[in-house]
C-alpha atoms as a PDB file:
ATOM      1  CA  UNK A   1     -13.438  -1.751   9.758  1.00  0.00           C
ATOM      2  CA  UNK A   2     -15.202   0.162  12.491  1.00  0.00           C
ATOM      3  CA  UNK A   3     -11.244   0.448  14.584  1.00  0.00           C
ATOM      4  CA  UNK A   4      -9.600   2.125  11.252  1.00  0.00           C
ATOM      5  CA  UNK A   5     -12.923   4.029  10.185  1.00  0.00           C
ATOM      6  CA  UNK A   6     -13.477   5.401  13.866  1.00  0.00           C
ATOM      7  CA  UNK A   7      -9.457   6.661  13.772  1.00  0.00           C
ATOM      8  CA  UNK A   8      -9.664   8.288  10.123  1.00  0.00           C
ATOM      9  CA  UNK A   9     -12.081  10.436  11.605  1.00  0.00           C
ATOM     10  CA  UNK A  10     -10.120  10.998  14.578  1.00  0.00           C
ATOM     11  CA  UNK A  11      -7.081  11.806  12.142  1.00  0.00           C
ATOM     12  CA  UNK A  12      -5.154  15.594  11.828  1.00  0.00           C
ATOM     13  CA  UNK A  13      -4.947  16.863   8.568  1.00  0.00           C
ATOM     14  CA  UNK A  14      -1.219  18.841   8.226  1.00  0.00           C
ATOM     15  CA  UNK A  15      -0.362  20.573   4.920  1.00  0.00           C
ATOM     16  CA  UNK A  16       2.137  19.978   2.655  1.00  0.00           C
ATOM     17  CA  UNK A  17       2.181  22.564  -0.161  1.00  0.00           C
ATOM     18  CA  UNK A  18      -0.571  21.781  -2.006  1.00  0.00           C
ATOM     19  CA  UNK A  19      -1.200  18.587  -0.714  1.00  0.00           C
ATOM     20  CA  UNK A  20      -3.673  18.055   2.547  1.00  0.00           C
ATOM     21  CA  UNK A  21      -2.178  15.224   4.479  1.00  0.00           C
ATOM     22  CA  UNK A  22      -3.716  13.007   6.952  1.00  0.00           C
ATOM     23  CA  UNK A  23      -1.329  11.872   9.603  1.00  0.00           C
ATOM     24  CA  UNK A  24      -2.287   8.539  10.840  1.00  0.00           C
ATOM     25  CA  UNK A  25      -0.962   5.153  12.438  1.00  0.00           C
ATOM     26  CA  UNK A  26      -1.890   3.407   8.777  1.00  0.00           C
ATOM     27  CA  UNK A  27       0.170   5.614   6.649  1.00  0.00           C
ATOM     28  CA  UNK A  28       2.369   7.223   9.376  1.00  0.00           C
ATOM     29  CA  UNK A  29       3.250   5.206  12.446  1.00  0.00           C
ATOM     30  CA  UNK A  30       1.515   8.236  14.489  1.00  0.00           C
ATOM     31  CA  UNK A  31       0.475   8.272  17.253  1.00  0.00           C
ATOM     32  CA  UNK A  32       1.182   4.064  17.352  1.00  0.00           C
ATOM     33  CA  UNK A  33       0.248   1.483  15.126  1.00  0.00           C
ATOM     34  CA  UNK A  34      -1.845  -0.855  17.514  1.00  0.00           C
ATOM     35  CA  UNK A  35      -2.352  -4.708  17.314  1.00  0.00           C
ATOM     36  CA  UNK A  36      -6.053  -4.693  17.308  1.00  0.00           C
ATOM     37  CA  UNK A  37      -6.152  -2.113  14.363  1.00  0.00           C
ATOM     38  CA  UNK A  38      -3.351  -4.262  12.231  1.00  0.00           C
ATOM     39  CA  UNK A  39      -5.407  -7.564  12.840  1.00  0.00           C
ATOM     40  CA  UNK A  40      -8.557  -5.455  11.696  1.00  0.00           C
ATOM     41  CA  UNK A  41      -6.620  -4.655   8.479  1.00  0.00           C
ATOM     42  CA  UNK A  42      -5.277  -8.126   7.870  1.00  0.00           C
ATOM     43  CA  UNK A  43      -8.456  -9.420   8.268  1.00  0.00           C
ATOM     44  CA  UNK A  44      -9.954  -6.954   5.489  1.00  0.00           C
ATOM     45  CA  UNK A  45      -6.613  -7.691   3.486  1.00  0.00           C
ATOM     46  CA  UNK A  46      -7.754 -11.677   3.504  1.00  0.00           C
ATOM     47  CA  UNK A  47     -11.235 -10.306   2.585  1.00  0.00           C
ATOM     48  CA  UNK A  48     -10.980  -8.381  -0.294  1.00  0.00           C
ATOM     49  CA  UNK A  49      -7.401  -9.888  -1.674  1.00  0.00           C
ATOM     50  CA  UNK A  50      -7.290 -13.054  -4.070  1.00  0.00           C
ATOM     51  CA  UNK A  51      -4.627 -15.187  -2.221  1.00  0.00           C
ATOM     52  CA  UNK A  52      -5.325 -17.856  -3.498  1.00  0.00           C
ATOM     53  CA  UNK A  53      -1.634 -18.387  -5.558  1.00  0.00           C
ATOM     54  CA  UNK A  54       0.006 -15.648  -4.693  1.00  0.00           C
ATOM     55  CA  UNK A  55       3.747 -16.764  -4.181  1.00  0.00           C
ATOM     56  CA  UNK A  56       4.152 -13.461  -2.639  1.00  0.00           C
ATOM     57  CA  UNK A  57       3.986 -10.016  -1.366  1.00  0.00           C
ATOM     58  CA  UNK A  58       5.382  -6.806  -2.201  1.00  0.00           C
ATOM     59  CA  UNK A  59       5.103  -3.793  -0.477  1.00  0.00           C
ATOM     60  CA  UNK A  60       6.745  -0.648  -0.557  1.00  0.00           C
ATOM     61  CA  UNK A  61       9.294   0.776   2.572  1.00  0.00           C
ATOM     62  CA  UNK A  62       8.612   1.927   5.125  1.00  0.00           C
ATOM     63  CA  UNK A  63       4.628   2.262   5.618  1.00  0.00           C
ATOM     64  CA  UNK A  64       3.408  -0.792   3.829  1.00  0.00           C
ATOM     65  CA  UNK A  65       5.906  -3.223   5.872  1.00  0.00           C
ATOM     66  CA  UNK A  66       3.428  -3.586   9.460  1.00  0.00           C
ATOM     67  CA  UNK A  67      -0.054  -4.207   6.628  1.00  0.00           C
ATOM     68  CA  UNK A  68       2.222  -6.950   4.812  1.00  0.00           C
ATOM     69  CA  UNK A  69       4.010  -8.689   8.475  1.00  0.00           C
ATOM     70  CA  UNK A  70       0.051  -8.576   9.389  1.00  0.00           C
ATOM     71  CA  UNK A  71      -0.836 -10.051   6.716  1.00  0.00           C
ATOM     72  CA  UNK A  72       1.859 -12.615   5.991  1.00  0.00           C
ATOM     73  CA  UNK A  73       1.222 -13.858  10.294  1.00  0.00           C
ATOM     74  CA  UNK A  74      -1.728 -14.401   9.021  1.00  0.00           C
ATOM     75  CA  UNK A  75      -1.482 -16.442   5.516  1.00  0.00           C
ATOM     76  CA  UNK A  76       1.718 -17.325   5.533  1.00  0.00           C
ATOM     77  CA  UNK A  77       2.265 -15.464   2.000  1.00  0.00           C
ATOM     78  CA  UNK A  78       6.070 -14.049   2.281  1.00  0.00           C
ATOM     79  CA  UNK A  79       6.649 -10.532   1.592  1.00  0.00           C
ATOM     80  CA  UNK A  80       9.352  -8.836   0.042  1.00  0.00           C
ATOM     81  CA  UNK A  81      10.027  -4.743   0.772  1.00  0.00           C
ATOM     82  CA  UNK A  82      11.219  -2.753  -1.950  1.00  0.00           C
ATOM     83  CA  UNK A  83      14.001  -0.252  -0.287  1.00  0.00           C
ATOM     84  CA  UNK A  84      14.704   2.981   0.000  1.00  0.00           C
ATOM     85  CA  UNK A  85      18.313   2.033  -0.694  1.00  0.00           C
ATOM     86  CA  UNK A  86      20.192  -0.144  -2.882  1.00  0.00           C
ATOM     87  CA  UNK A  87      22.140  -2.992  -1.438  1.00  0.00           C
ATOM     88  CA  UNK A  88      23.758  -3.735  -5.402  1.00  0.00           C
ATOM     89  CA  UNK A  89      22.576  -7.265  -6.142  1.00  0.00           C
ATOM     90  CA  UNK A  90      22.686  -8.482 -10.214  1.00  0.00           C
ATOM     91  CA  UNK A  91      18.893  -8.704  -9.769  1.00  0.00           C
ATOM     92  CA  UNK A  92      18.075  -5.926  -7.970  1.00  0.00           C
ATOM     93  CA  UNK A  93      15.655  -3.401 -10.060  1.00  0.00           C
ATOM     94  CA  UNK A  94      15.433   0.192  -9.434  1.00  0.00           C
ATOM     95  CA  UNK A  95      11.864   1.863  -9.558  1.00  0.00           C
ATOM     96  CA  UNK A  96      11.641   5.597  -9.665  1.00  0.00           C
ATOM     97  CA  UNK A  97       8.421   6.673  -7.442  1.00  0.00           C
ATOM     98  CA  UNK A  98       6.913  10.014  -7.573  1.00  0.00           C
ATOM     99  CA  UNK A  99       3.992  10.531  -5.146  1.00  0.00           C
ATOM    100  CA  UNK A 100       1.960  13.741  -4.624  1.00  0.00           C
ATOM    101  CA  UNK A 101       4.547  14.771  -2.300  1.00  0.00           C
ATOM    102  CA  UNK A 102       7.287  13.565  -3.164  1.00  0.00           C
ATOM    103  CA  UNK A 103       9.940  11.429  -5.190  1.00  0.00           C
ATOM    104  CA  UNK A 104      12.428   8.922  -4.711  1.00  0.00           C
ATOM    105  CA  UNK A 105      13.923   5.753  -6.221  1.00  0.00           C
ATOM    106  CA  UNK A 106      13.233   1.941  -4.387  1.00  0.00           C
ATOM    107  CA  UNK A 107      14.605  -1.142  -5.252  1.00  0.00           C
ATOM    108  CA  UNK A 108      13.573  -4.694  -5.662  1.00  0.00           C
ATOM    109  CA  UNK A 109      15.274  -7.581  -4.932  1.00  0.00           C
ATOM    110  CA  UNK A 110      14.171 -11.118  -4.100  1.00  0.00           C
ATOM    111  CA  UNK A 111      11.359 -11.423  -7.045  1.00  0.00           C
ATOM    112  CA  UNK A 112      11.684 -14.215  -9.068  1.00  0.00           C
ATOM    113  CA  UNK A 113      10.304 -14.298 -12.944  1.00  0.00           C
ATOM    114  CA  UNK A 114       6.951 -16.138 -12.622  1.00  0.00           C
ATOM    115  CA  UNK A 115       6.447 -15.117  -9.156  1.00  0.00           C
ATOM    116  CA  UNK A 116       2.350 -14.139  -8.826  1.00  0.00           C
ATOM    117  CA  UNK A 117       3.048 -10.856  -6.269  1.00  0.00           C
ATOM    118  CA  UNK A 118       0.105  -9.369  -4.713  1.00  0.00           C
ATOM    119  CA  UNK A 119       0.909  -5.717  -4.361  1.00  0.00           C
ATOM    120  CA  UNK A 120       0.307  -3.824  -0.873  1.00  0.00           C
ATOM    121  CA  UNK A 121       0.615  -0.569   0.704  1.00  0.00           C
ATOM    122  CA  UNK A 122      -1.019   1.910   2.870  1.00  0.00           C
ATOM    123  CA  UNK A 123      -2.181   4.139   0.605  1.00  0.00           C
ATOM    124  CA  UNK A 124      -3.379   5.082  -2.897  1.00  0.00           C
ATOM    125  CA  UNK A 125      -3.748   8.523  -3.604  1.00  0.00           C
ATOM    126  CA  UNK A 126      -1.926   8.775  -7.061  1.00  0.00           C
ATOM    127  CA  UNK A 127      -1.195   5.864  -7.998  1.00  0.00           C
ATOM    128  CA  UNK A 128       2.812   6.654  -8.327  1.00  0.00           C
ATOM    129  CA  UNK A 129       4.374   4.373  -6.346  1.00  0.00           C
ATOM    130  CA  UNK A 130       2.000   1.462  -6.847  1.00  0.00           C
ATOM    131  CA  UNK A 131       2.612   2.108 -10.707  1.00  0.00           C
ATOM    132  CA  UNK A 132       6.084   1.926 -10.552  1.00  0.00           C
ATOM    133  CA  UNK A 133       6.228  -1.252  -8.460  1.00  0.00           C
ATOM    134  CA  UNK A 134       3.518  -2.517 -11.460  1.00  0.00           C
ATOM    135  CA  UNK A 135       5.970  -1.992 -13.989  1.00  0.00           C
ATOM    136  CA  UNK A 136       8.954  -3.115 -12.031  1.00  0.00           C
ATOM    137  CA  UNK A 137       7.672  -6.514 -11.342  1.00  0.00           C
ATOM    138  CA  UNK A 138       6.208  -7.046 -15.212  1.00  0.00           C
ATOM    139  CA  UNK A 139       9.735  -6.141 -16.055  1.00  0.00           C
ATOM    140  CA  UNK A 140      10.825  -8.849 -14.098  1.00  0.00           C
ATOM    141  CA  UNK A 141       8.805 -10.940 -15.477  1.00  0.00           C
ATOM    142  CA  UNK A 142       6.988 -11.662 -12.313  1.00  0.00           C
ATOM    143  CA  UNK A 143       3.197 -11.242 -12.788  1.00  0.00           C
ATOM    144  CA  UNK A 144       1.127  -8.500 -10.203  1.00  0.00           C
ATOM    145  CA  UNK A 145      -1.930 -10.282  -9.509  1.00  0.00           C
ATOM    146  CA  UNK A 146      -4.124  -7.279  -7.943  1.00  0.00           C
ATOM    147  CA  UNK A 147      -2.976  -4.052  -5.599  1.00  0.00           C
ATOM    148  CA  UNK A 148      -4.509  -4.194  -2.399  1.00  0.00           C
ATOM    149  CA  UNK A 149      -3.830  -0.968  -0.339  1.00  0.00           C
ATOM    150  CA  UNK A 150      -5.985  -0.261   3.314  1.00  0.00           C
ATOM    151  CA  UNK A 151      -6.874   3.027   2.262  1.00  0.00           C
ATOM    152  CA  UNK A 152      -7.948   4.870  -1.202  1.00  0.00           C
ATOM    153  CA  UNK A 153      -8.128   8.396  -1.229  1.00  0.00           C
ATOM    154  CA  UNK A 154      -9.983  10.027  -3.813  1.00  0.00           C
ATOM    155  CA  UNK A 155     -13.735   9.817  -5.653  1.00  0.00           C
ATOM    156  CA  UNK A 156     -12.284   8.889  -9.010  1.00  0.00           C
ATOM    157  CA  UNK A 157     -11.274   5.249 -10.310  1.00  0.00           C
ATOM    158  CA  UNK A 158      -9.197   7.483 -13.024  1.00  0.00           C
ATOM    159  CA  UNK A 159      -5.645   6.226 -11.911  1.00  0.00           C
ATOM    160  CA  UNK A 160      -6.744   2.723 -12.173  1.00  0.00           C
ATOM    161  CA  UNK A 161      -3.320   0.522 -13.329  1.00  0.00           C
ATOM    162  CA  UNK A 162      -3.466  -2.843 -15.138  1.00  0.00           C
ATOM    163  CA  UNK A 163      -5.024  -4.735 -12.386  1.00  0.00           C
ATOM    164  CA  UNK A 164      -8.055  -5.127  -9.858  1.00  0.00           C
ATOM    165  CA  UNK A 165      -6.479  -2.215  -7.540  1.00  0.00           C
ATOM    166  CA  UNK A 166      -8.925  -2.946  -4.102  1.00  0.00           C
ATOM    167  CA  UNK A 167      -9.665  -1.186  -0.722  1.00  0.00           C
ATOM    168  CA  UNK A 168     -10.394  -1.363   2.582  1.00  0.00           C
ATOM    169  CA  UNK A 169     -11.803   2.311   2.828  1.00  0.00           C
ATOM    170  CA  UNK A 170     -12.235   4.933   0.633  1.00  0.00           C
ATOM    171  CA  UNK A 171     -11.536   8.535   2.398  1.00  0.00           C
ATOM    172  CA  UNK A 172     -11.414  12.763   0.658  1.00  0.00           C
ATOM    173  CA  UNK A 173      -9.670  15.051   2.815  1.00  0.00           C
ATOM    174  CA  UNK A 174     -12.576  18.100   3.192  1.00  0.00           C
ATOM    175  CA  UNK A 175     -12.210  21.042   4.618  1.00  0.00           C
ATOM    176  CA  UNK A 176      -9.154  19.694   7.187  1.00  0.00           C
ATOM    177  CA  UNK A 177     -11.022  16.771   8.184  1.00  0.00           C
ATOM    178  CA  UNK A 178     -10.996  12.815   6.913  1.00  0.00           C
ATOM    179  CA  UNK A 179     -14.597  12.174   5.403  1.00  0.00           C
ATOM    180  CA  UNK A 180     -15.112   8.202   4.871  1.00  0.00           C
ATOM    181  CA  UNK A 181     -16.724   7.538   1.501  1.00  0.00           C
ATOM    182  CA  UNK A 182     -17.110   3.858   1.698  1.00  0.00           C
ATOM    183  CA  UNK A 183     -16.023   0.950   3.105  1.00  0.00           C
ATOM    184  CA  UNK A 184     -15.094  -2.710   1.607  1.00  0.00           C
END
């Protein structure tokens, strides 16, 4: 992990209200997302994750998509992307997200009941999004095997959700700077 630790550090912090926000290729696409980073984080995904019958990946649009093409190059797990927009198939579910920053609705389609989806995205800092895809998939009667998400933000394990939710670094925005509390 020493390519994404090393560029966490590196990261600005911006502020959105009350929110500190680090901009950075993982959870932004800025500066650029770079090959040797992604391969880092694919490699961490295979690490930590529990692939082993997973019929498939979910992530959420648009920040998760490059972690879950990395990843799926490298297993050959598909991955579905739940959208920002609905495109009005019968299955398609809506999920209302709320993050700490903002709020919007995504939708799911492609999920099949008895799927076993591995849930990934860049971040975790609530818990919103990731919650709401949770729910969405039980409700389709898919089953969420674990969360996987590159970075965790936050001390506290108290937004945990009803599976193993897993790492590749933990960070705390301090004082306008990215501190790295520990890595997977």
């Amino acid at each position: 992990m020493d390519r994404l630790v090393q560029s966490l550090r590196e990261a600005p912090v911006v502020s959105r209200g009350e929110y500190d926000y680090f901009v950075h290729p993982v959870t932004d696409g800025i500066p650029s997302v770079e090959a040797p980073l992604l391969r880092e984080i694919a490699a961490g995904v295979e690490r930590v994750a529990d692939l082993g019958g997973v019929d498939r990946i979910l992530t959420a649009e648009a920040m998760g998509i490059h972690h879950a093409t990395a990843v799926c190059l490298e297993t050959d797990v598909p991955f579905s992307v739940a959208r920002k927009r609905s495109y009005g198939f019968d299955d398609e579910v809506a999920v209302h997200q709320e993050t700490g920053y903002s709020e919007d609705e995504l939708y799911i389609n492609g999920i099949e009941p008895g799927d076993r989806v591995l849930l990934l995205d860049d971040v975790f800092s609530t818990g919103g999004t990731l919650d709401a895809l949770h729910d969405a998939l039980v409700e389709l009667g898919a089953e969420p095997t674990e969360v996987v998400v590159v970075i965790r933000r936050g001390e506290e394990d108290e937004d945990e959700l009803p599976v193993p939710v897993r790492h590749l670094v933990r960070v705390e925005v301090r004082d306008g700077r990215v501190e790295i509390l520990e890595t997977a």
